[in-house]
C-alpha atoms as a PDB file:
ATOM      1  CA  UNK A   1      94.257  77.542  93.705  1.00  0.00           C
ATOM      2  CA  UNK A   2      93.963  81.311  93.066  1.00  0.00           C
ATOM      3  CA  UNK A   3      91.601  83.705  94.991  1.00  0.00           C
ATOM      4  CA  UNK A   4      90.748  86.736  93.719  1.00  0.00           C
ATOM      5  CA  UNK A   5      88.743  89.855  95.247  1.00  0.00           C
ATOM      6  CA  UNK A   6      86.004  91.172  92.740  1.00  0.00           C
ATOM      7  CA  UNK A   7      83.537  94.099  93.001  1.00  0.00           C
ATOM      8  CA  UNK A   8      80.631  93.593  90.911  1.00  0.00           C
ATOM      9  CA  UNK A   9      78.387  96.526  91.124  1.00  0.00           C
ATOM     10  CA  UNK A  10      77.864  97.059  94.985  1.00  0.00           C
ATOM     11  CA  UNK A  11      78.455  93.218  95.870  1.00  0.00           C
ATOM     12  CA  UNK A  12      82.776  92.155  96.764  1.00  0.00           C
ATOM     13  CA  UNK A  13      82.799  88.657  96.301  1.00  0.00           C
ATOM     14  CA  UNK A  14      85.644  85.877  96.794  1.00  0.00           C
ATOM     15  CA  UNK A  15      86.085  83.691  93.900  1.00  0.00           C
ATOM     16  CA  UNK A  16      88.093  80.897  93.444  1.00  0.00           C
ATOM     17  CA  UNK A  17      89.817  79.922  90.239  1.00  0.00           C
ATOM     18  CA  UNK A  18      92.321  76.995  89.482  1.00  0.00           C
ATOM     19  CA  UNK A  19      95.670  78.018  87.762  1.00  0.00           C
ATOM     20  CA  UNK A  20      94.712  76.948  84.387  1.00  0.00           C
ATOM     21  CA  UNK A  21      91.810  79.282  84.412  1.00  0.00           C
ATOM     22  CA  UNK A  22      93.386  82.301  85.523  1.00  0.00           C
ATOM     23  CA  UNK A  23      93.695  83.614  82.209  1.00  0.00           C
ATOM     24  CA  UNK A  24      90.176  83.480  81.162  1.00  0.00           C
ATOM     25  CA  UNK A  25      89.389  84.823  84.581  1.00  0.00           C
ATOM     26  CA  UNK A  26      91.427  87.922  84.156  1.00  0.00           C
ATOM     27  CA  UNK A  27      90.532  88.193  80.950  1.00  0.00           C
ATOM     28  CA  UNK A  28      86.447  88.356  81.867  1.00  0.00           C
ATOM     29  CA  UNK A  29      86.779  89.849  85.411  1.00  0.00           C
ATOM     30  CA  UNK A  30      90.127  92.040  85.079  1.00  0.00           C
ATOM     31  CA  UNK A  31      88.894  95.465  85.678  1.00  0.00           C
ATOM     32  CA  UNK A  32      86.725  93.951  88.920  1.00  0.00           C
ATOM     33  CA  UNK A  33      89.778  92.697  90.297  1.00  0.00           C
ATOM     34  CA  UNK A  34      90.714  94.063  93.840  1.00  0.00           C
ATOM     35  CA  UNK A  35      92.956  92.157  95.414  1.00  0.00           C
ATOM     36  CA  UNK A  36      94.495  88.347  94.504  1.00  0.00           C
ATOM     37  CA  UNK A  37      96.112  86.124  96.699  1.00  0.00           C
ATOM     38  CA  UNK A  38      96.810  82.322  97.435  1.00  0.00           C
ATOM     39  CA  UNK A  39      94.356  81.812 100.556  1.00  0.00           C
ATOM     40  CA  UNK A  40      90.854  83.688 101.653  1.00  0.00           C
ATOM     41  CA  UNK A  41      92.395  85.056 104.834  1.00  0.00           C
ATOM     42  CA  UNK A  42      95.560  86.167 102.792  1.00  0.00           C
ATOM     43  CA  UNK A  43      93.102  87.900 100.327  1.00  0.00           C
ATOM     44  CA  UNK A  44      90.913  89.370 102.936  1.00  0.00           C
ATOM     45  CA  UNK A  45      94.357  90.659 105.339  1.00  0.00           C
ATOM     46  CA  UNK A  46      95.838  92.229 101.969  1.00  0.00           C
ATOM     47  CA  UNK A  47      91.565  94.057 101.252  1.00  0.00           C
ATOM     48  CA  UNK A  48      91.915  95.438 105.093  1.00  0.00           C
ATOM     49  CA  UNK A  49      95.680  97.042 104.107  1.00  0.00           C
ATOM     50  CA  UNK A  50      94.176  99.059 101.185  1.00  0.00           C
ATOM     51  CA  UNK A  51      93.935 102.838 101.847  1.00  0.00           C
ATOM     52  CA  UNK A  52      90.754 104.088 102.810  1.00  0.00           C
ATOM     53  CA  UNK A  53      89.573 106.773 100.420  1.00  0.00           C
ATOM     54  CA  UNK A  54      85.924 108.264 100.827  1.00  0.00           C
ATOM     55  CA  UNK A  55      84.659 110.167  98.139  1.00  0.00           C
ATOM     56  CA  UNK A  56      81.782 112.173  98.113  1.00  0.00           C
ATOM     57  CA  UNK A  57      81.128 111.938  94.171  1.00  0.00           C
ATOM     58  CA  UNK A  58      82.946 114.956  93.368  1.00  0.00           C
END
């Protein structure tokens, strides 16, 4: 089982998707993608070692 980090709109989400869908998944969701991993907590501990950058729209 994959888990993948998606932003859609102002909502992250967790999603899980089996190996044989991953494809399709990257295909739909590609651009959304954040961060992947093989566990939740592995895909939340790599989301907390992304750089924060605050941007002010500029």
């Amino acid at each position: 089982m994959l888990y993948f980090l998606i932003k859609i709109e102002n909502e992250l989400q967790v999603r899980s998707v089996m190996p044989e869908d991953e494809l399709l998944f990257r295909l739909l969701y590609g651009q959304k993608i954040l961060v992947e991993g093989g566990s939740i907590p592995d895909v939340l501990q790599q989301f907390d070692e992304l750089p924060l950058i605050i941007s002010n729209g500029v």
